[in-house]
C-alpha atoms as a PDB file:
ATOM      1  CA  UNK A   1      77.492  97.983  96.056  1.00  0.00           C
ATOM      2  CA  UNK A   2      81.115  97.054  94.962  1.00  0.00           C
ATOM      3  CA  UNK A   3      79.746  96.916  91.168  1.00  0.00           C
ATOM      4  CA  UNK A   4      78.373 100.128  91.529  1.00  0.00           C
ATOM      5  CA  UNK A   5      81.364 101.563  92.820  1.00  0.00           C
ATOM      6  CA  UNK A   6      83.332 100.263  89.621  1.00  0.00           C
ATOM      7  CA  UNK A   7      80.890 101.342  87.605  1.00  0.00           C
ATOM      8  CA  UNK A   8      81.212 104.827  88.772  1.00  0.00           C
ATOM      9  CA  UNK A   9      84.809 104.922  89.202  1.00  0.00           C
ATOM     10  CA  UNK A  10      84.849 104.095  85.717  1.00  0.00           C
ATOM     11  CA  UNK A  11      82.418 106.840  84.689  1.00  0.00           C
ATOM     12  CA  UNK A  12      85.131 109.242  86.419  1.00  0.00           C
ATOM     13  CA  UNK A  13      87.891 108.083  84.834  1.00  0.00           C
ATOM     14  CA  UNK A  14      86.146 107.985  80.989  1.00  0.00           C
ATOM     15  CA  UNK A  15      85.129 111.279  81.545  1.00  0.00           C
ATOM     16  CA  UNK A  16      88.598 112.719  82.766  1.00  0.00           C
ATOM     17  CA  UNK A  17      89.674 111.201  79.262  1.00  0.00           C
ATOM     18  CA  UNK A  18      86.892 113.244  77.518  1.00  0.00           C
ATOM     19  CA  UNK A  19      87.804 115.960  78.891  1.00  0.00           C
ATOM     20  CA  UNK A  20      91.604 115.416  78.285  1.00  0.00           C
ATOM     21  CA  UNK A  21      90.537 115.022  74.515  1.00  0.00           C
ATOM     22  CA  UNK A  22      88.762 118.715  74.934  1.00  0.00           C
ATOM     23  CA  UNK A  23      92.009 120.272  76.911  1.00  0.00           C
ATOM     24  CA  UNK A  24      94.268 119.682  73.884  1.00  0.00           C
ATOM     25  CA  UNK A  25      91.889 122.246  72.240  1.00  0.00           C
ATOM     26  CA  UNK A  26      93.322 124.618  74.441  1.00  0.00           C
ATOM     27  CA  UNK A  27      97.221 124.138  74.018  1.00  0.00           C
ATOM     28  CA  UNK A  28      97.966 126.719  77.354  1.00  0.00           C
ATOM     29  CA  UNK A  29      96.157 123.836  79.791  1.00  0.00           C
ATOM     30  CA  UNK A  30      98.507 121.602  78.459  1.00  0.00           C
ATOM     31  CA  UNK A  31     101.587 123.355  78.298  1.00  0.00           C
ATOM     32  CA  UNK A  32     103.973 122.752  81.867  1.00  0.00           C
ATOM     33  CA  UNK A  33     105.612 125.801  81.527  1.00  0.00           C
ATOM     34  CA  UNK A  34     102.083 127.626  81.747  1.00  0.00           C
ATOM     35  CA  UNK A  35     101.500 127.810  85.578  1.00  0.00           C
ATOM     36  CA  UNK A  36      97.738 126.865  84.796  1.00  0.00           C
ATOM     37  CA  UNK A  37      98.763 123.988  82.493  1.00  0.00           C
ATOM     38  CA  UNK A  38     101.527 123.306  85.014  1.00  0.00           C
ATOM     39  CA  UNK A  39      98.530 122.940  87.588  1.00  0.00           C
ATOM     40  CA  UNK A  40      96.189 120.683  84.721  1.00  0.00           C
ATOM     41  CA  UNK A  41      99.035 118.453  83.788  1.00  0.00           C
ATOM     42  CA  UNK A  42      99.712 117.794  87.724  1.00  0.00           C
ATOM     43  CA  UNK A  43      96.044 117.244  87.850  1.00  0.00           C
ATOM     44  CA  UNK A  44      96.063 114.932  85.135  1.00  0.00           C
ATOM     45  CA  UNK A  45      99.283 112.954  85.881  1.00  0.00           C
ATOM     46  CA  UNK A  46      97.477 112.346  89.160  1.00  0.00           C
ATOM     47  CA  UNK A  47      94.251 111.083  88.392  1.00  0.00           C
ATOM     48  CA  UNK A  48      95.779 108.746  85.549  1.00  0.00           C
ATOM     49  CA  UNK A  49      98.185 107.310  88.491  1.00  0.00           C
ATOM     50  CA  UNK A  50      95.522 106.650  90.733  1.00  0.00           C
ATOM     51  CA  UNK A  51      93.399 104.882  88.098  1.00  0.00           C
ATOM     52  CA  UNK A  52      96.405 102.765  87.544  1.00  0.00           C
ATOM     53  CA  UNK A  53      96.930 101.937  91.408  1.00  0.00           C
ATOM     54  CA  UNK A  54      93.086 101.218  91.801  1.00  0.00           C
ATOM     55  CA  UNK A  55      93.312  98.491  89.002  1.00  0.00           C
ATOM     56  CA  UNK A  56      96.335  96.837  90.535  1.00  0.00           C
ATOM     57  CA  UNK A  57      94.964  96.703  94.381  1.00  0.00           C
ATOM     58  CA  UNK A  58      93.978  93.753  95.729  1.00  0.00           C
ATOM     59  CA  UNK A  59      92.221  93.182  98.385  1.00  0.00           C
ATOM     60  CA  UNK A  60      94.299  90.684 100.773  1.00  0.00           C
ATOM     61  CA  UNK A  61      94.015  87.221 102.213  1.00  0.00           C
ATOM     62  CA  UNK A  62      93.259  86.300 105.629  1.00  0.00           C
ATOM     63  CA  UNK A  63      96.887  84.951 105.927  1.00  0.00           C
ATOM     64  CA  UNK A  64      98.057  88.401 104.808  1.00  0.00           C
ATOM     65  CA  UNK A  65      96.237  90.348 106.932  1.00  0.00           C
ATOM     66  CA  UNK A  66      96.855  88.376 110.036  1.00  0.00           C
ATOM     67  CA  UNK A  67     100.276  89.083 109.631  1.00  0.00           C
ATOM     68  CA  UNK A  68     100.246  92.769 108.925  1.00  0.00           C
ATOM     69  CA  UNK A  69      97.741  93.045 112.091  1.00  0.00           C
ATOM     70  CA  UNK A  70     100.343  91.170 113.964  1.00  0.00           C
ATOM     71  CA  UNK A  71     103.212  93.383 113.083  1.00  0.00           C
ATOM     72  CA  UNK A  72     101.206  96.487 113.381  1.00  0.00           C
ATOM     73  CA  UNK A  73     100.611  95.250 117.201  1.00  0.00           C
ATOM     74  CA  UNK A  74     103.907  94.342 117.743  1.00  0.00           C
ATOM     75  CA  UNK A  75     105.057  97.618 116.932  1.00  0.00           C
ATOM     76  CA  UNK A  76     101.951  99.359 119.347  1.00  0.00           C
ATOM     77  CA  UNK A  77     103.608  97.268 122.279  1.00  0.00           C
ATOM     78  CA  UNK A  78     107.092  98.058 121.373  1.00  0.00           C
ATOM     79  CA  UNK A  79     106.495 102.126 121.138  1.00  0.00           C
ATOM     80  CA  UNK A  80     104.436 101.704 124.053  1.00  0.00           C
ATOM     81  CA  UNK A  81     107.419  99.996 126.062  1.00  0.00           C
ATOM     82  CA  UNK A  82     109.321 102.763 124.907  1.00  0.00           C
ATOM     83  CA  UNK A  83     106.928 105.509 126.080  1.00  0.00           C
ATOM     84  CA  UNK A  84     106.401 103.505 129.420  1.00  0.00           C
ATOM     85  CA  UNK A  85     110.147 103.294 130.158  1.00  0.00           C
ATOM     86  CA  UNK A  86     110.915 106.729 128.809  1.00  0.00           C
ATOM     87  CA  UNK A  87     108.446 108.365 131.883  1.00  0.00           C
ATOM     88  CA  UNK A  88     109.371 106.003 134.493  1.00  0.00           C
ATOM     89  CA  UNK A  89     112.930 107.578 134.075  1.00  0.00           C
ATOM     90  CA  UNK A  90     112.022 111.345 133.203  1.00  0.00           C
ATOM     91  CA  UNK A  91     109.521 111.032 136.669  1.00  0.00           C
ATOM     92  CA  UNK A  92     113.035 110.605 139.284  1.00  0.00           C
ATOM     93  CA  UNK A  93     114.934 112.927 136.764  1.00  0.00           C
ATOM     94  CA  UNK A  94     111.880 115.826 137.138  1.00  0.00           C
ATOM     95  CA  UNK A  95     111.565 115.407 141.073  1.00  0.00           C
ATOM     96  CA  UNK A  96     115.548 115.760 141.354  1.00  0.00           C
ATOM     97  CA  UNK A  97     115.179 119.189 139.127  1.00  0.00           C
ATOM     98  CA  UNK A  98     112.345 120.393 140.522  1.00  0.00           C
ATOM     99  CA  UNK A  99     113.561 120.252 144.465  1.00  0.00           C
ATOM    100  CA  UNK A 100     111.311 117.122 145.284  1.00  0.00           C
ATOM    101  CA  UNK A 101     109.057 119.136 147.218  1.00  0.00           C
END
């Protein structure tokens, strides 16, 4: 599955070239002061950026993901204490506003 994956992303990305190649028949889709080529060219910028982040991720290590899953839980018990202690102090606060009745 994972080759076929590469193989297709790199289908995409040839063909995004190919057509690249064709949109420099047209100079206004490449021109940024053309709101459509303004539009292309942002189109473009993007898709050549992502290509370049998807060839430099890596998938990470048990030893790396053990530690971002411990600091992501860390930081679900600490906003959680915060949320906890933030009611238990509005609760008194509400009754004495309302009239406690």
């Amino acid at each position: 599955a994972g080759v076929v994956v590469i193989y297709q992303s790199r289908f995409v990305f040839s063909s995004l070239f190919a057509m690249a190649s064709k949109l420099s028949a047209m100079p206004f889709l490449t021109d940024k002061n053309n709101p459509v080529g303004f539009c292309v060219q942002g189109a473009m910028d993007f898709g050549m950026d992502s290509r370049r982040l998807i060839q430099r991720c890596t998938k990470p290590d048990a030893k790396e993901f053990k530690k971002i899953a411990v600091a992501c839980a860390i930081g679900f018990c600490i906003m959680g204490f915060i949320g906890y202690t933030v009611k238990l102090v509005f609760i008194p606060i509400n009754n004495i506003i309302v009239g406690g009745s």
